[in-house]
N, C-alpha and C. Protein backbone atom coordinates (compact mmCIF):
# COMPACT_ATOMS: atom_id res chain seq x y z
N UNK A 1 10.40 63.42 10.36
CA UNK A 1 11.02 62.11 10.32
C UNK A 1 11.11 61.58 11.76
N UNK A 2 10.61 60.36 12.04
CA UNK A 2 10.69 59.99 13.11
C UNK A 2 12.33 58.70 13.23
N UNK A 3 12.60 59.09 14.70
CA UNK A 3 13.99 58.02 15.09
C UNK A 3 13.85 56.94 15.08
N UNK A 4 14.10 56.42 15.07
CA UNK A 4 14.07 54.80 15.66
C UNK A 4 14.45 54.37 17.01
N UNK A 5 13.81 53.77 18.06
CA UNK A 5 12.92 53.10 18.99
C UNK A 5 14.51 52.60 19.06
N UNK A 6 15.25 53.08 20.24
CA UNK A 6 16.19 52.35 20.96
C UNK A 6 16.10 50.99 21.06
N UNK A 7 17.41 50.08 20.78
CA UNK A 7 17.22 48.54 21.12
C UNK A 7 16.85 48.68 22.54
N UNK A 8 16.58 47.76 23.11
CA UNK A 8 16.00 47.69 24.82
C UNK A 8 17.69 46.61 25.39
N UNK A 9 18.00 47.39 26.41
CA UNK A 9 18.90 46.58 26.99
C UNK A 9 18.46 45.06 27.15
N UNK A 10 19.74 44.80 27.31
CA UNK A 10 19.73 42.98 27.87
C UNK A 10 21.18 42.86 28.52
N UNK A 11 21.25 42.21 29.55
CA UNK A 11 22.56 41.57 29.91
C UNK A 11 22.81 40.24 29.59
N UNK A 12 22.46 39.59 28.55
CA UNK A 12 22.84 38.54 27.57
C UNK A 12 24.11 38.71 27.60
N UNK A 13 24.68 37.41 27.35
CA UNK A 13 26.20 37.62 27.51
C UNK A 13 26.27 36.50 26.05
N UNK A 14 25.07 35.85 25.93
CA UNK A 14 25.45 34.93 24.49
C UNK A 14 26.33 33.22 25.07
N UNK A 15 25.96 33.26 26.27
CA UNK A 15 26.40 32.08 27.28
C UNK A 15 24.87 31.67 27.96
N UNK A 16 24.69 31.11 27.05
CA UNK A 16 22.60 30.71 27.74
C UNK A 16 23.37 29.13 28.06
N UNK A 17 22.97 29.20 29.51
CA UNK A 17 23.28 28.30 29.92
C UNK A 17 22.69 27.64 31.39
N UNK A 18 21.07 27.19 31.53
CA UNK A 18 20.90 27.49 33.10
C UNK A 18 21.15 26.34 33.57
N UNK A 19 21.35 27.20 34.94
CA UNK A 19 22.10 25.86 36.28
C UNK A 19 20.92 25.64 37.13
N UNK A 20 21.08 24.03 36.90
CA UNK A 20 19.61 23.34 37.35
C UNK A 20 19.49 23.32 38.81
N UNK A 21 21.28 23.33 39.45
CA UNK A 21 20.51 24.02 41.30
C UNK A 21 20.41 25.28 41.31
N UNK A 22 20.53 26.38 41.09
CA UNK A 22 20.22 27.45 41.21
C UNK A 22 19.00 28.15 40.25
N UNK A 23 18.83 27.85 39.10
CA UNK A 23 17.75 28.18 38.03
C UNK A 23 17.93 29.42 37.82
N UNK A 24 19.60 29.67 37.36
CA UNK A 24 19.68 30.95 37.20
C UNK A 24 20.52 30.98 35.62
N UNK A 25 20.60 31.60 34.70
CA UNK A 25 21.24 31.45 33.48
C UNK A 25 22.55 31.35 34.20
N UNK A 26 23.84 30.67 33.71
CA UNK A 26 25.00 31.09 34.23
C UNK A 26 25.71 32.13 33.48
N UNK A 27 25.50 32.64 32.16
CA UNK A 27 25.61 34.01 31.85
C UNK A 27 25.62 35.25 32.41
N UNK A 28 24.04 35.79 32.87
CA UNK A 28 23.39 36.78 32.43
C UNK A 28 22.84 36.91 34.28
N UNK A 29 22.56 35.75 34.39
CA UNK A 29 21.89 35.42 36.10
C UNK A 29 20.78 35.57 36.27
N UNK A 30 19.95 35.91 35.16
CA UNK A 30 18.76 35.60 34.95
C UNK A 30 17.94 34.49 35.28
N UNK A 31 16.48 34.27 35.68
CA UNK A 31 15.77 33.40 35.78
C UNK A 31 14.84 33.24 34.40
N UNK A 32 14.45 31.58 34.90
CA UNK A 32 13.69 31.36 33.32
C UNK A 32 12.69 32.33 33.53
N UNK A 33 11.79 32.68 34.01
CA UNK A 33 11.20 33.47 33.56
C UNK A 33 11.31 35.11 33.18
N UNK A 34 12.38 35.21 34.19
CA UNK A 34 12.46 36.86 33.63
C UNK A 34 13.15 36.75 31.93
N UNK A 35 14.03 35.41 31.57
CA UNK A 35 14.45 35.37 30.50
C UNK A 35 13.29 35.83 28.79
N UNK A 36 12.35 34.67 29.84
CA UNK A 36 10.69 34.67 28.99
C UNK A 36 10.06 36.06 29.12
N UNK A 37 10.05 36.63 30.12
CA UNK A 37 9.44 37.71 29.42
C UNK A 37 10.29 38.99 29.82
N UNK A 38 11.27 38.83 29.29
CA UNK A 38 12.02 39.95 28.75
C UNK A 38 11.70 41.15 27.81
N UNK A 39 11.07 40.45 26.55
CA UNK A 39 10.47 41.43 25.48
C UNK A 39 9.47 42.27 26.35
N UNK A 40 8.42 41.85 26.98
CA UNK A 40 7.03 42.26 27.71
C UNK A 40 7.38 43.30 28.70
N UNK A 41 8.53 43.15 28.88
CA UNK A 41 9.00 44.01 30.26
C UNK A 41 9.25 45.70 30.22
N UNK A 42 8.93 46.40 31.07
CA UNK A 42 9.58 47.87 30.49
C UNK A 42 10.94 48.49 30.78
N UNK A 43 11.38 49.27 30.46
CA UNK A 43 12.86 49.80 30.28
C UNK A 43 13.39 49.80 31.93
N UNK A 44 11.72 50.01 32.86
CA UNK A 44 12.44 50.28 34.04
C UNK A 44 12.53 49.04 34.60
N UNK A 45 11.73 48.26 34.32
CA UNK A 45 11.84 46.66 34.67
C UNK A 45 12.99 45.80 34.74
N UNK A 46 13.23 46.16 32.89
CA UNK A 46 14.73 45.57 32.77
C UNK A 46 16.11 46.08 33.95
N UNK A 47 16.27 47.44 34.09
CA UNK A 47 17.13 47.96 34.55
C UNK A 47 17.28 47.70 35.98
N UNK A 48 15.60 47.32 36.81
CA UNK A 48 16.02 46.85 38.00
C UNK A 48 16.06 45.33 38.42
N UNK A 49 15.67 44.27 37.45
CA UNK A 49 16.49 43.35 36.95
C UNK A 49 17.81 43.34 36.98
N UNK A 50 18.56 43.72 36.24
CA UNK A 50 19.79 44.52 35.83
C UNK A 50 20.45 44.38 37.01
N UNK A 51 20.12 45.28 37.65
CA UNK A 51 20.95 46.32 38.64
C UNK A 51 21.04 44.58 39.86
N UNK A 52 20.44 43.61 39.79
CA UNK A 52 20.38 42.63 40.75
C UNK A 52 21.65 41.61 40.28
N UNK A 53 21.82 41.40 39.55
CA UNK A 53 22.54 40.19 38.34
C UNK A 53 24.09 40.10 39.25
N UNK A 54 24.50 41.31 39.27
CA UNK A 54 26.02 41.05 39.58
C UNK A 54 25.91 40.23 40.64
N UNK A 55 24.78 40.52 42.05
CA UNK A 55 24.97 40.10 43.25
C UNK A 55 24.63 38.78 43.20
N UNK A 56 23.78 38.23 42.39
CA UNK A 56 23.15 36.89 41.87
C UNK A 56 24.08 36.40 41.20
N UNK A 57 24.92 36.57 40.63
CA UNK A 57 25.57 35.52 40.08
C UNK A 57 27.02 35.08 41.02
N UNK A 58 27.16 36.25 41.63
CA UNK A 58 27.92 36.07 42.95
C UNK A 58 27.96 35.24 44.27
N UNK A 59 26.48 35.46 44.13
CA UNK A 59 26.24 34.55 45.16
C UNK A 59 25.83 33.22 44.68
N UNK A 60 25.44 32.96 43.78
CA UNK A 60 24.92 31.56 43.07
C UNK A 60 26.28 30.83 42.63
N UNK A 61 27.60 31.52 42.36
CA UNK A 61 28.69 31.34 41.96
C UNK A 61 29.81 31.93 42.38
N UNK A 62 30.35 31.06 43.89
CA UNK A 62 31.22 32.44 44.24
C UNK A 62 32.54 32.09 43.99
N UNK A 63 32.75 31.31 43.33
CA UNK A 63 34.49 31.06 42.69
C UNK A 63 34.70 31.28 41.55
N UNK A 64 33.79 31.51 40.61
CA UNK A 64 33.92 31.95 39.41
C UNK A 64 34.01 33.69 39.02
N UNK A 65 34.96 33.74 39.02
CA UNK A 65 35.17 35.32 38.53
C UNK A 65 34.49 36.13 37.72
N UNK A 66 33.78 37.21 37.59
CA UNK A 66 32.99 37.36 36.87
C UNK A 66 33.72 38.32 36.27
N UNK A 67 33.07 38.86 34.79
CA UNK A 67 33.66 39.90 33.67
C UNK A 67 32.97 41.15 34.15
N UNK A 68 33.73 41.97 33.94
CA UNK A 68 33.38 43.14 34.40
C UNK A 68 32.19 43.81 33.59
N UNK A 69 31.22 44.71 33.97
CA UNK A 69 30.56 44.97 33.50
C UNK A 69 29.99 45.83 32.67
N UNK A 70 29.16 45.64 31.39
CA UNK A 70 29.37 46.35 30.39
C UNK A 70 28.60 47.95 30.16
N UNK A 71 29.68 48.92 29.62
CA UNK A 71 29.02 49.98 30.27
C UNK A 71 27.88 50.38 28.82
């Protein structure tokens, strides 16, 4: 019997929302394109994506408090 194929992370927050001076989701801090090819991407792709977001949305937004992050 075979497992089933882990969902693939996302830092979607379900707040799609991009900011037209920065071109960054204000969610997730994503760019349109890494948004677009998200599916295409590999596990290690995503994760060092990932690992960038907190500092990007920090710096693209530095009065807005951000939610802590999900483990």
């Amino acid at each position: 019997m075979t497992q089933p194929r882990p969902k693939p992370s996302s830092p979607c927050t379900k707040l799609c929302l991009l900011d037209a001076a920065t071109g960054l989701c204000e969610g997730c801090g994503r760019t349109r394109d890494e948004i677009a090819l998200w599916g295409s991407m590999s596990e290690p792709q995503r994760r060092a994506v990932m690992a960038t977001l907190d500092a990007r949305l920090r710096n693209a937004f530095p009065t807005r408090a951000l939610a802590p992050a999900a483990s």
